[in-house]
Protein backbone atom coordinates (compact mmCIF):
# COMPACT_ATOMS: atom_id res chain seq x y z
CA UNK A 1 -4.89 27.49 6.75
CA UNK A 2 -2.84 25.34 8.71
CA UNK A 3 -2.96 22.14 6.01
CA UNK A 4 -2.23 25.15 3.34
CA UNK A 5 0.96 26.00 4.71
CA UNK A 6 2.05 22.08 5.12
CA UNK A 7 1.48 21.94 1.69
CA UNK A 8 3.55 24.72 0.51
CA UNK A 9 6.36 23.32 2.65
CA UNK A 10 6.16 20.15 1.43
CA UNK A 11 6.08 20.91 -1.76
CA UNK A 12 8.65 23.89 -1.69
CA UNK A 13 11.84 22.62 -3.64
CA UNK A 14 9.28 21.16 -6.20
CA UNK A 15 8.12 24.74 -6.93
CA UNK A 16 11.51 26.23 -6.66
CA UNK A 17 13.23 23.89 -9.11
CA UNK A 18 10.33 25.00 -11.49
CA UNK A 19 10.93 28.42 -10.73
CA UNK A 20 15.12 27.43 -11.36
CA UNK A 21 14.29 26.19 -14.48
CA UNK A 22 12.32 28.88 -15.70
CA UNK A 23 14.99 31.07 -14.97
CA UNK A 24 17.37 29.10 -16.78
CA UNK A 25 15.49 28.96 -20.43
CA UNK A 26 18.43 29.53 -23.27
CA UNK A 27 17.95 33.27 -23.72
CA UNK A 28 18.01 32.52 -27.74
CA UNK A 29 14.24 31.60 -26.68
CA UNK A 30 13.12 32.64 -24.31
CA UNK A 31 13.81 36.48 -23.71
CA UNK A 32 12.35 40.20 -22.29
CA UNK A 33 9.07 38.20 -23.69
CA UNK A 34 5.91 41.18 -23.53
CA UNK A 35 4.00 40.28 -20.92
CA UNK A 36 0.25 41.42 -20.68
CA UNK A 37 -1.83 41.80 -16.97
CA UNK A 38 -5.54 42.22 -18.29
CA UNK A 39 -7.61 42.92 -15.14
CA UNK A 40 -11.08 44.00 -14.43
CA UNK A 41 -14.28 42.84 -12.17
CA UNK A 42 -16.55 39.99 -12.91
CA UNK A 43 -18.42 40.28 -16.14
CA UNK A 44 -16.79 43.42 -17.77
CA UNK A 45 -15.37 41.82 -20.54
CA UNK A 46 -12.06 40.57 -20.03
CA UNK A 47 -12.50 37.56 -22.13
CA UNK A 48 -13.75 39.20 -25.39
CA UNK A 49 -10.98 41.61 -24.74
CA UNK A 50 -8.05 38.74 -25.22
CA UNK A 51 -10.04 37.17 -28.14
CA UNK A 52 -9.94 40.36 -29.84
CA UNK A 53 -6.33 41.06 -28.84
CA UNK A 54 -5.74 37.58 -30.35
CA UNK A 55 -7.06 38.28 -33.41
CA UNK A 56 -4.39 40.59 -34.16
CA UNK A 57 -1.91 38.32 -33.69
CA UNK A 58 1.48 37.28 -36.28
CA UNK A 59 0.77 34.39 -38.09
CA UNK A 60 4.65 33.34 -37.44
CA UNK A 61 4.26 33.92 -33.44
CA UNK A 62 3.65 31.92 -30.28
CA UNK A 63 1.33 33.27 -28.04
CA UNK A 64 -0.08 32.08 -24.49
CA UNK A 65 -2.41 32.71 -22.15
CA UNK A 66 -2.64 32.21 -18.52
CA UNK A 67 -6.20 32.69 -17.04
CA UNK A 68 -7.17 32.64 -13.93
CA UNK A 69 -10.85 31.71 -12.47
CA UNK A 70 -12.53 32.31 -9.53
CA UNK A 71 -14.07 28.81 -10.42
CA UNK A 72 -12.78 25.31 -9.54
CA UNK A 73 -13.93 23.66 -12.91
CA UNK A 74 -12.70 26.20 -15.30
CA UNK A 75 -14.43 27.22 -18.26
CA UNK A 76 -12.17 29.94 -20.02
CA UNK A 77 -10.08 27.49 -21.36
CA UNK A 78 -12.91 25.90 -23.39
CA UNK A 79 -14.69 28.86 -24.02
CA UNK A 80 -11.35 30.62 -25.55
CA UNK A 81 -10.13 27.40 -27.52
CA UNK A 82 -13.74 26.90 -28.89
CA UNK A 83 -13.59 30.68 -30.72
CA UNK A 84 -9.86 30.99 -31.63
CA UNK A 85 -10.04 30.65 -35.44
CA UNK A 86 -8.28 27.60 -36.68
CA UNK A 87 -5.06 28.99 -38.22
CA UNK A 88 -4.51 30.50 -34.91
CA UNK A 89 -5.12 27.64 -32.86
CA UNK A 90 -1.89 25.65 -33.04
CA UNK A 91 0.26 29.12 -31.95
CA UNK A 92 -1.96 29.77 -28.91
CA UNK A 93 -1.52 27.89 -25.55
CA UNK A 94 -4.05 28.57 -22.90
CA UNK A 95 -3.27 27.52 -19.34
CA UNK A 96 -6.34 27.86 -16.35
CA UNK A 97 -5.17 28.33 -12.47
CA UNK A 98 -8.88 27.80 -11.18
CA UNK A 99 -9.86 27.72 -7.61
CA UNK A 100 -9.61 31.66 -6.65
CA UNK A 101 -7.22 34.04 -6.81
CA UNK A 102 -3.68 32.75 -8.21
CA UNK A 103 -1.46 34.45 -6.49
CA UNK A 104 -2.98 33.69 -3.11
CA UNK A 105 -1.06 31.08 -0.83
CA UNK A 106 2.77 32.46 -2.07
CA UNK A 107 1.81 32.31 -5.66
CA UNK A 108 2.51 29.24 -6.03
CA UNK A 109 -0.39 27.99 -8.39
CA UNK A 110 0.42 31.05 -10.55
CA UNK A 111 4.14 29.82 -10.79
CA UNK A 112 3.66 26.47 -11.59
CA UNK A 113 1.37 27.33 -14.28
CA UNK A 114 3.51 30.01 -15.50
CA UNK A 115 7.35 28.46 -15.68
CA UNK A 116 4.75 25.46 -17.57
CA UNK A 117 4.08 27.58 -20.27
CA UNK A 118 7.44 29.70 -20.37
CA UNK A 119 9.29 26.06 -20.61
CA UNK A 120 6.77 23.91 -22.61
CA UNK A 121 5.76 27.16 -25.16
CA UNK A 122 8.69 29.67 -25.24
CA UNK A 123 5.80 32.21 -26.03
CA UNK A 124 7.00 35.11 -28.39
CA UNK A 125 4.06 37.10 -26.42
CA UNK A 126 2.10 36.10 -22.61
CA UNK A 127 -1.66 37.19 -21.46
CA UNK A 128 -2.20 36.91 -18.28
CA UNK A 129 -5.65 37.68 -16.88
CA UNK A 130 -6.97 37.28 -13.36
CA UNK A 131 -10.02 36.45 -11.83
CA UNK A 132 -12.89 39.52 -11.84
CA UNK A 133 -11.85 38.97 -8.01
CA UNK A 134 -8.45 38.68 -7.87
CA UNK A 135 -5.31 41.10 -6.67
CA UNK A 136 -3.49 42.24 -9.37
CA UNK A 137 -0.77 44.20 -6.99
CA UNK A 138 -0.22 41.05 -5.63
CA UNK A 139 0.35 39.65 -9.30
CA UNK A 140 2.80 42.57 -10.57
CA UNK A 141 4.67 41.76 -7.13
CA UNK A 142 4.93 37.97 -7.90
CA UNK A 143 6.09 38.72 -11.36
CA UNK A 144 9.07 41.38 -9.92
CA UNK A 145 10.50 38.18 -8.56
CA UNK A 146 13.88 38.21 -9.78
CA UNK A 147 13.79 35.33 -12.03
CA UNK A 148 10.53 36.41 -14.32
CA UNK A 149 12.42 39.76 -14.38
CA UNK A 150 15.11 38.03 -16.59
CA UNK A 151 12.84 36.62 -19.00
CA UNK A 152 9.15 39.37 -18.93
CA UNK A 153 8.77 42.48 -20.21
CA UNK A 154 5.92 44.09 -18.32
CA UNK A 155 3.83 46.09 -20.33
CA UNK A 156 1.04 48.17 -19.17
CA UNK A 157 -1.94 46.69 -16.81
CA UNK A 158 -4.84 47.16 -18.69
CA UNK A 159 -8.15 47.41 -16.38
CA UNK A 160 -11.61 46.79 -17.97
CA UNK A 161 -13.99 48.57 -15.89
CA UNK A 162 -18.27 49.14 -16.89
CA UNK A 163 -18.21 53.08 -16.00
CA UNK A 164 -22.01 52.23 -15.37
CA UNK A 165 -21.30 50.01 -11.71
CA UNK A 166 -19.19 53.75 -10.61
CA UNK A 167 -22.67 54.64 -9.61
CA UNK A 168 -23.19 51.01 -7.54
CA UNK A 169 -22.01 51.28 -3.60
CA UNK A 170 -21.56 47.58 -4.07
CA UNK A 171 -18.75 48.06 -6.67
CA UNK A 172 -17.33 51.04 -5.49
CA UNK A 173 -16.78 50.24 -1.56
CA UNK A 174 -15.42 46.60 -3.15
CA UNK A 175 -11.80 46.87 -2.34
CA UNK A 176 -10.80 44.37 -5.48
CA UNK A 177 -12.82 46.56 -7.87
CA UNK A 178 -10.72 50.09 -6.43
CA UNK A 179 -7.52 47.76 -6.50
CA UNK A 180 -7.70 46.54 -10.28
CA UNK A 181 -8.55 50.66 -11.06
CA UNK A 182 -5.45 51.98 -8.73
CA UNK A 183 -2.82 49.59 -10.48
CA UNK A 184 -3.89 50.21 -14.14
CA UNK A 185 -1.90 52.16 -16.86
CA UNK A 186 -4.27 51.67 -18.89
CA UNK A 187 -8.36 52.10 -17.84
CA UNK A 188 -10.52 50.84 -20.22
CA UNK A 189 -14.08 51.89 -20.31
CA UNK A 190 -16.03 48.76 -21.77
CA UNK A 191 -19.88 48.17 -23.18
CA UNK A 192 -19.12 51.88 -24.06
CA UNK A 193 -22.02 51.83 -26.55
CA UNK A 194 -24.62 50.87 -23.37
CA UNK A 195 -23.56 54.44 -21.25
CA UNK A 196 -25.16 57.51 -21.14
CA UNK A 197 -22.86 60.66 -21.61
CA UNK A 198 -22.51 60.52 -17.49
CA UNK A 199 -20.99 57.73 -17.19
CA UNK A 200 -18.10 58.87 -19.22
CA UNK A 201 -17.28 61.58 -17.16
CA UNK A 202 -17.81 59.24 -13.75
CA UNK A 203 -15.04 57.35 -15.01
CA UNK A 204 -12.85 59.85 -16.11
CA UNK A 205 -13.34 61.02 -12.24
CA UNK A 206 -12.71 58.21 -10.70
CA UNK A 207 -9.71 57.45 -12.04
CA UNK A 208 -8.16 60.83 -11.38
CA UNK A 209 -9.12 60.20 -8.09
CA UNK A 210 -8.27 56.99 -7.30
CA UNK A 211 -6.14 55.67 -10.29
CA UNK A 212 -2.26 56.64 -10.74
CA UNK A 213 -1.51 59.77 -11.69
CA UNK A 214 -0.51 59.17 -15.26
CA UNK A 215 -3.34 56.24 -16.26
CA UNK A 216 -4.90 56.53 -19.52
CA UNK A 217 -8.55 55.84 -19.90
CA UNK A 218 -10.16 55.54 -23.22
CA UNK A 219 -13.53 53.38 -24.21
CA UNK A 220 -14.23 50.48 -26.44
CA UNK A 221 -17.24 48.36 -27.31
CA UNK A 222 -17.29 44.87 -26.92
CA UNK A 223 -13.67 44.93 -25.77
CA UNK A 224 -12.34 46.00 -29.30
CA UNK A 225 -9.17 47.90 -28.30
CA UNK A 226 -6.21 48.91 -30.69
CA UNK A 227 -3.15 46.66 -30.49
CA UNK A 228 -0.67 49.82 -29.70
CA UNK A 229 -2.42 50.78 -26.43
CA UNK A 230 -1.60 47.52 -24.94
CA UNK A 231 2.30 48.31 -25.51
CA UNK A 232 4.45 49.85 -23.04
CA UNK A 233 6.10 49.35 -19.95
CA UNK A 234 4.32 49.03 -16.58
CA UNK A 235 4.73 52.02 -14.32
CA UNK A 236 3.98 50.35 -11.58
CA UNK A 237 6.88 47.94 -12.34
CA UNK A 238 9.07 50.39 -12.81
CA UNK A 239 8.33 51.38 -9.26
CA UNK A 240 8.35 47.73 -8.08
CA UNK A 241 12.05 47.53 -9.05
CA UNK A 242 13.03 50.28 -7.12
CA UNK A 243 10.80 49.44 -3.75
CA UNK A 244 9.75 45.31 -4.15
CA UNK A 245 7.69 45.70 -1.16
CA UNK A 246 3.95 46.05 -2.33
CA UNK A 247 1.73 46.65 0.50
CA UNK A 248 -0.10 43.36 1.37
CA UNK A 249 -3.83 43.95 0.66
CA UNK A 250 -5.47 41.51 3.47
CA UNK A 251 -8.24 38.76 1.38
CA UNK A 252 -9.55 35.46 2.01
CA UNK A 253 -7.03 32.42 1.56
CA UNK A 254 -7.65 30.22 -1.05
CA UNK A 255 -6.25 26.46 -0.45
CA UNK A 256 -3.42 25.75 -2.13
CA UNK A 257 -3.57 22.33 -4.76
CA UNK A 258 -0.48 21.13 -5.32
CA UNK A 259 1.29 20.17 -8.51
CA UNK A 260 0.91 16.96 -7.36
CA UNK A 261 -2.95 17.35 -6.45
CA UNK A 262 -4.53 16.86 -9.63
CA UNK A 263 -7.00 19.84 -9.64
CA UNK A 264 -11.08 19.79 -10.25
CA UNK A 265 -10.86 20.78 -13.50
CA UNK A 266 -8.36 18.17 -14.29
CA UNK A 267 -9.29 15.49 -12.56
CA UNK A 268 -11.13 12.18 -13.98
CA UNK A 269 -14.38 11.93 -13.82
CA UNK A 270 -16.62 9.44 -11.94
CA UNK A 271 -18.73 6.58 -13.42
CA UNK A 272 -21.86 9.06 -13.33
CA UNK A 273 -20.03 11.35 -15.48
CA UNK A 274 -20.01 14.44 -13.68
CA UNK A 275 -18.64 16.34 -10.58
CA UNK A 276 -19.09 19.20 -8.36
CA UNK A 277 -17.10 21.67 -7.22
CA UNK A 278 -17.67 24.83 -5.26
CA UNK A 279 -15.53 27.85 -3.75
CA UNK A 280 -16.10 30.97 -1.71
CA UNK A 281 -14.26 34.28 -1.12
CA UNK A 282 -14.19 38.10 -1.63
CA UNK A 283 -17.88 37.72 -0.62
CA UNK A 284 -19.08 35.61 -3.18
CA UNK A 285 -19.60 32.11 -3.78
CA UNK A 286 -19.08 29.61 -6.56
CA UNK A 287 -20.75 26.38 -7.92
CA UNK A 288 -19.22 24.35 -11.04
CA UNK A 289 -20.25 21.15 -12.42
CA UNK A 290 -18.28 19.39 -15.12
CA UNK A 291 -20.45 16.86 -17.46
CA UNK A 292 -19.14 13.80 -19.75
CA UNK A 293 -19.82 14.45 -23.74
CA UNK A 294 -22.41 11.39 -23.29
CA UNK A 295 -24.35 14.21 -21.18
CA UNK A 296 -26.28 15.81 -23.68
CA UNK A 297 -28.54 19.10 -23.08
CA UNK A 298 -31.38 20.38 -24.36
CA UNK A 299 -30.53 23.39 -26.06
CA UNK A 300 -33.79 25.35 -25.71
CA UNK A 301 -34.08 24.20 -21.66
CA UNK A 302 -30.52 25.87 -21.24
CA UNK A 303 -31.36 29.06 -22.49
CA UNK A 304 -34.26 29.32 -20.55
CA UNK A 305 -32.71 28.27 -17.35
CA UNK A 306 -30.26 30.65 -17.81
CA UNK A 307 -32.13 33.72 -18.75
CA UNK A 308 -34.10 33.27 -15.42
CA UNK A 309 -30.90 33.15 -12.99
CA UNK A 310 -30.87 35.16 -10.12
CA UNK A 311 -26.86 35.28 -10.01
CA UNK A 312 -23.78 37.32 -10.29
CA UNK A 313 -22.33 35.65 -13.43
CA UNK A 314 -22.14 32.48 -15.84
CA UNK A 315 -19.80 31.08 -17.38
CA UNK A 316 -20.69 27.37 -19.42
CA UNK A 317 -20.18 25.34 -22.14
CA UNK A 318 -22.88 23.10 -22.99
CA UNK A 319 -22.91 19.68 -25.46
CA UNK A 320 -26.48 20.28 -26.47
CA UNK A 321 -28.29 18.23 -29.45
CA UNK A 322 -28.10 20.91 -31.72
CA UNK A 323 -24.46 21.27 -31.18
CA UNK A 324 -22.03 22.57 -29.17
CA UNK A 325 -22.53 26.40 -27.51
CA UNK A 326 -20.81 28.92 -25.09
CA UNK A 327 -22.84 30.90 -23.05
CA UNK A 328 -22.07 34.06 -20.97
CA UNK A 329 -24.31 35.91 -18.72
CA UNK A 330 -23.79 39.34 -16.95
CA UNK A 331 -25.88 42.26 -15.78
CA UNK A 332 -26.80 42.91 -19.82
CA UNK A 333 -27.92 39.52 -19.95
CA UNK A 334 -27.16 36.48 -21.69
CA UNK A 335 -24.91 35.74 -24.87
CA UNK A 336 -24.44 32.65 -26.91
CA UNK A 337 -21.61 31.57 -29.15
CA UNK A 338 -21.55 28.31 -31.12
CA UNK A 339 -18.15 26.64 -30.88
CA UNK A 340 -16.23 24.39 -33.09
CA UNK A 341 -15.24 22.04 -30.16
CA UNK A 342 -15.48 21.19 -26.67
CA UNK A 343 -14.41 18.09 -25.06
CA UNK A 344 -17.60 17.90 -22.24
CA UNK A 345 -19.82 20.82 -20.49
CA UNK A 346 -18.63 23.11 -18.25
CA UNK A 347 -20.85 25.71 -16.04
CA UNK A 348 -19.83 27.92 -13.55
CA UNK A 349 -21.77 30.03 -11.63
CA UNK A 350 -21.14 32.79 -9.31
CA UNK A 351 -23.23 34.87 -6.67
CA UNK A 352 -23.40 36.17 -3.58
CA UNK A 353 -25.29 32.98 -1.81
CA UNK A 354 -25.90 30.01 -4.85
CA UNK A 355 -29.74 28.50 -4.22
CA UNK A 356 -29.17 25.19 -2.85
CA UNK A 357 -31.72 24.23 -5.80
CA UNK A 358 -29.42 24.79 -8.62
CA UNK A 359 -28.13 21.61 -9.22
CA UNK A 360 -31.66 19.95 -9.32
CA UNK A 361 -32.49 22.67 -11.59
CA UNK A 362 -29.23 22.07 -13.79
CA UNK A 363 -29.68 18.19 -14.02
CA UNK A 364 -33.12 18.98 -15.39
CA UNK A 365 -31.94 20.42 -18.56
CA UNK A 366 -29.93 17.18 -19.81
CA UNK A 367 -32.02 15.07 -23.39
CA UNK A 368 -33.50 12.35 -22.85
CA UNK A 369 -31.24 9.25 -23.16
């Protein structure tokens, strides 16, 4: 904690000339941009969400996206750039903050990340979604700083929620999972097509009774949501501009890197090609491994591996012989998605404790050279 708050002071009039210059973007392009907060725990579906939001967007438009992971490798990026169609791909920046929350430690890895995109993109619209285990009153109060109040447009927090985990002590007693529900505008029951007719009305409950008083919920499948709901001004930022102060909701620190400290996911790999990377907080714990392209995996052993996971969720990207493949595992099991390209593997997982045997299990599942 201590080494985390030398950093941040020695770093501090690095990240405020960012924030200076931010601030200080011609207003002919950079303006009142609509800015999107997609939240939701891990594994509901923010992801698909954004794709499909994508999908819908101008031809002649910029758009960017700044996701966070509770990850050090990152994955999102990769799996996100893989499925964006190809006449999209050159007006969509993506930007990770992995390592935990990114607005813990002053917000500082969520500010350099973001005045990088606002400077380098000039996006005509900005997606920003946090980790399943992040604190997105603690976002909306970073982004009321007076500076991103010049150039964002707050529109309403969308929260993803599966209506199905109302009826799971371990989701409902989860402070982060009540948080992400009490800030939304906008509640968004997801996998809609897997509930029964309860689970509906559990949601619809909940949110009365926990949620603001004026929140919207409505349902989608496979985070197909119309365009129009995502419009609109934030309450909640409304209300930030008259009282700033959001109550501080106590969490784990995460350490800050530095925008000099090149970060896992960004940093060079050794001479055996891959490296490790772990994290812990809000309970759970993370593993990541990044792997060189000349790492190739058997497609078939992946699958099965995966299946058979006693985790929380998975996040990957694998090279495999047969080509290159996304895969995403929650409570309704695994998906796969072939991608278009991927510059090396990327897995992620996340749990409560990760077996200790993981990695031996993981290194098992590369071809034969």
């Amino acid at each position: 904690m201590n080494q985390a708050r030398r950093e941040n002071r020695t770093h501090s009039n690095d990240i405020n000339a960012d924030i200076s210059s931010a601030s200080h973007i011609p207003s002919a392009d950079i303006m009142a941009i609509p800015t999107h907060i997609i939240t939701g725990f891990l594994g509901v579906g923010k992801t698909t969400a954004i794709l499909n939001f994508i999908a819908t967007k101008p031809a002649n438009e910029r758009w960017a996206v700044l996701v966070n992971e509770f990850g050090e490798v990152g994955v999102d990026r990769a799996l996100m750039q893989g499925q964006t169609s190809p006449q999209q791909k050159p007006r969509i920046a993506i930007r990770e903050v992995p390592g935990g929350c990114m607005c813990c430690s002053a917000g500082l890895p969520m500010q350099i990340a973001l005045n990088q995109l606002l400077k380098e993109v000039k996006p005509h619209r900005l997606l920003i979604e946090p980790t399943g285990l992040g604190h997105p009153k603690e976002v909306l109060q970073m982004l009321s700083n007076p500076h991103y109040r010049k150039i964002l447009s707050l529109q309403k927090t969308v929260t993803l929620v599966d209506a199905r985990q109302l009826f799971d002590p371990r989701y409902i007693n989860h402070e982060t999972f009540n948080q992400q529900i009490a800030i939304a505008d906008l509640v968004v029951g997801n996998k809609h097509d897997s509930y029964q007719e309860r689970d509906c009305q559990a949601l619809k409950t909940y949110v009365k009774k926990i949620g603001r008083a004026n929140a919207k919920v409505i349902f989608a499948t496979h985070g197909v949501i119309a365009p129009d709901e995502f419009d609109g001004l934030t309450e909640a930022y409304l209300k930030l501009e008259k009282s700033p102060h959001v109550p501080h909701v106590p969490h784990a620190p995460h350490a800050y890197r530095s925008s000099k400290t090149t970060s896992v996911s960004e940093r060079a790999l050794p001479q055996t090609g891959r490296l490790k990377a772990v994290n812990q907080g809000e309970g759970f714990q993370s593993a990541g491994w990044r792997f060189s392209p000349n790492h190739r995996f058997d497609r078939q052993k992946v699958i099965s591996f995966l299946v058979n996971l006693d985790v929380e969720r998975v996040k990957a990207v694998f090279i495999t012989e047969d080509g290159i493949f996304g895969y995403n595992q929650t409570a309704d099991g695994l998906t796969e998605i072939e991608l278009d390209e991927c510059v090396e593997s990327r897995i992620e997982f996340i749990a409560k404790v990760i077996d200790a045997k993981i990695e031996t299990q993981l290194l098992a599942l590369l071809s034969a050279q």
